[in-house]
C-alpha atoms as a PDB file:
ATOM      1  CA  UNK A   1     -15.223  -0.345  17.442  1.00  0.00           C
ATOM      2  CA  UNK A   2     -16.765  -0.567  13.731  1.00  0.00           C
ATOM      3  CA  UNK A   3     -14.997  -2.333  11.577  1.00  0.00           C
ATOM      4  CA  UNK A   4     -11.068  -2.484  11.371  1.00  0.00           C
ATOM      5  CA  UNK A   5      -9.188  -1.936   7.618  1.00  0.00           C
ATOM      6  CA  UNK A   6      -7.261  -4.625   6.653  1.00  0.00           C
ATOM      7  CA  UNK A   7      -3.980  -3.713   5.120  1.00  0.00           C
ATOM      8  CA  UNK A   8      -1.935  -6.223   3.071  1.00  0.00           C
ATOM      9  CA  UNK A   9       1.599  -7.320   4.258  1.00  0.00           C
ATOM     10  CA  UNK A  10       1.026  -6.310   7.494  1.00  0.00           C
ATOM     11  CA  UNK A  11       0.432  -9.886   9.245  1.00  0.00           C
ATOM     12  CA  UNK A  12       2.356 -10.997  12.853  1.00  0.00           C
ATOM     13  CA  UNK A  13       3.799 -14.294  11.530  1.00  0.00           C
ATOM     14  CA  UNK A  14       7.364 -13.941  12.734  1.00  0.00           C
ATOM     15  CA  UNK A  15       7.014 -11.317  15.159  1.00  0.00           C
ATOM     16  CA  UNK A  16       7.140 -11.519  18.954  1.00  0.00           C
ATOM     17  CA  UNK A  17       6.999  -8.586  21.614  1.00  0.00           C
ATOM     18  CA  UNK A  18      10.254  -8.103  23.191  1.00  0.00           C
ATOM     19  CA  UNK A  19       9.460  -7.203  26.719  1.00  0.00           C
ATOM     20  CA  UNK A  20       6.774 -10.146  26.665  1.00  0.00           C
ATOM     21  CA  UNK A  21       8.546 -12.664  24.559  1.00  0.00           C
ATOM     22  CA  UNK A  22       4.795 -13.357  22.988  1.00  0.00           C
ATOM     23  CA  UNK A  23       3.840 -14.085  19.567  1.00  0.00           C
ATOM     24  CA  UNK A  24       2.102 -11.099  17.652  1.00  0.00           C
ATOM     25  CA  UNK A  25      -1.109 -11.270  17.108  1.00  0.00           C
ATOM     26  CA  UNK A  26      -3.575  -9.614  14.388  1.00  0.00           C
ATOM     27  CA  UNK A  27      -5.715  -7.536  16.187  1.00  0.00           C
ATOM     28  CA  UNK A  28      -7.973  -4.214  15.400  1.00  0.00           C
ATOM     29  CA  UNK A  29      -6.507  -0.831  16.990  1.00  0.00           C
ATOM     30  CA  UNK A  30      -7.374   3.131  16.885  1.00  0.00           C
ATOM     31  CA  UNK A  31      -4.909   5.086  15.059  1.00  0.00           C
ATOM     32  CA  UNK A  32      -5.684   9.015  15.781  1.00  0.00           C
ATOM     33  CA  UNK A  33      -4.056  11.200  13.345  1.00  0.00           C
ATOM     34  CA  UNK A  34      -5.193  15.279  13.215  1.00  0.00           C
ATOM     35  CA  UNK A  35      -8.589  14.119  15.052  1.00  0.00           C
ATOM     36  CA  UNK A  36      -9.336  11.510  12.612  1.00  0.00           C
ATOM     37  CA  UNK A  37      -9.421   8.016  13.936  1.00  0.00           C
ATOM     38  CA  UNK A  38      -9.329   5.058  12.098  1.00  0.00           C
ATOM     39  CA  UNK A  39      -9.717   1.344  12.861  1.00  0.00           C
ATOM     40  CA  UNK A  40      -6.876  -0.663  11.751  1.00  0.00           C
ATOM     41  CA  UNK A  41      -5.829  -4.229  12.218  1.00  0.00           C
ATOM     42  CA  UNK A  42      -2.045  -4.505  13.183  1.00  0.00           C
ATOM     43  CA  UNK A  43       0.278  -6.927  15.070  1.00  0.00           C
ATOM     44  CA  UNK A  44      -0.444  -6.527  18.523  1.00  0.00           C
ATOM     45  CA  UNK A  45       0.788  -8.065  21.594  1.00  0.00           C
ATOM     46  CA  UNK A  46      -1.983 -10.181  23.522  1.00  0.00           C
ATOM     47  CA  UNK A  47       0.304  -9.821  26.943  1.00  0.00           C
ATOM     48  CA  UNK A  48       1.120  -5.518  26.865  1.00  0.00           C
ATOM     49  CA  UNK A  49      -1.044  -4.612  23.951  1.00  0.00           C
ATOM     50  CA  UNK A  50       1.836  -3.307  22.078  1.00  0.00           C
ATOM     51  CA  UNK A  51       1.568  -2.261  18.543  1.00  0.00           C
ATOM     52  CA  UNK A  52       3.415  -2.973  15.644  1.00  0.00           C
ATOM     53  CA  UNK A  53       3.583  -0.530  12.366  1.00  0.00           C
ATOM     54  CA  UNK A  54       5.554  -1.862   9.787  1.00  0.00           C
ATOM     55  CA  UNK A  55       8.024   0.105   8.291  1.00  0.00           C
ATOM     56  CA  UNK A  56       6.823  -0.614   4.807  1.00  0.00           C
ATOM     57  CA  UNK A  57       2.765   0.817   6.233  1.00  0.00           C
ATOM     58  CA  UNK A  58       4.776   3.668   8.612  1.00  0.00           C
ATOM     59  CA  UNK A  59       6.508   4.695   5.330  1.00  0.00           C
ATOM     60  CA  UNK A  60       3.664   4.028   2.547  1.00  0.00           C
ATOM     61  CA  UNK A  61       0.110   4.546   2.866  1.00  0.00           C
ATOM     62  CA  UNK A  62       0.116   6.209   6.575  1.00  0.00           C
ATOM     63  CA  UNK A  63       2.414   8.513   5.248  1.00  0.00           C
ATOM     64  CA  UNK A  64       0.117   9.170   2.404  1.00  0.00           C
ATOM     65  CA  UNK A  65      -2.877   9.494   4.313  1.00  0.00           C
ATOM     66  CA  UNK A  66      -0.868  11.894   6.907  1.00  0.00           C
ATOM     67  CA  UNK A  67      -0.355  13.605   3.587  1.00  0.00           C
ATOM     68  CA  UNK A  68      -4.193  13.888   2.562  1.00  0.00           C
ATOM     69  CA  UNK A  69      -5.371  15.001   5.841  1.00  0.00           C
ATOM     70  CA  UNK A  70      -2.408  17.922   6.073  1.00  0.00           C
ATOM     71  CA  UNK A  71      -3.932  19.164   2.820  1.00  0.00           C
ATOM     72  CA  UNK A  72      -7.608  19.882   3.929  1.00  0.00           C
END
């Protein structure tokens, strides 16, 4: 995996997986989105490997890169 964007305000301090009861941590994941992929680092779940998107990243810049790629 190359290497993972970094996106501000989007750190696991406080966080813990529900099912697993285990702290969040920061780890890189593939996002695919129209048959672009992109390495991101997001909250993950060392137990499960779930993966949180904040609301605030869900909301702002996926949304506007869902927005850039549905324009091509």
């Amino acid at each position: 995996m190359s290497s993972a964007i970094t996106v501000p305000g989007t750190g696991a301090g406080g966080w813990r997986c529900g099912p697993c009861d285990e702290d969040m941590v920061m780890k890189p994941v593939e996002l695919t989105y129209l048959n672009s992929q992109f390495n991101v680092e997001l909250p993950t779940c060392p137990n499960c490997g779930y993966v949180l998107i904040p609301e605030a990243l869900a909301l702002g810049k996926m949304h506007q890169v869902e927005q850039l790629l549905e324009d091509k």
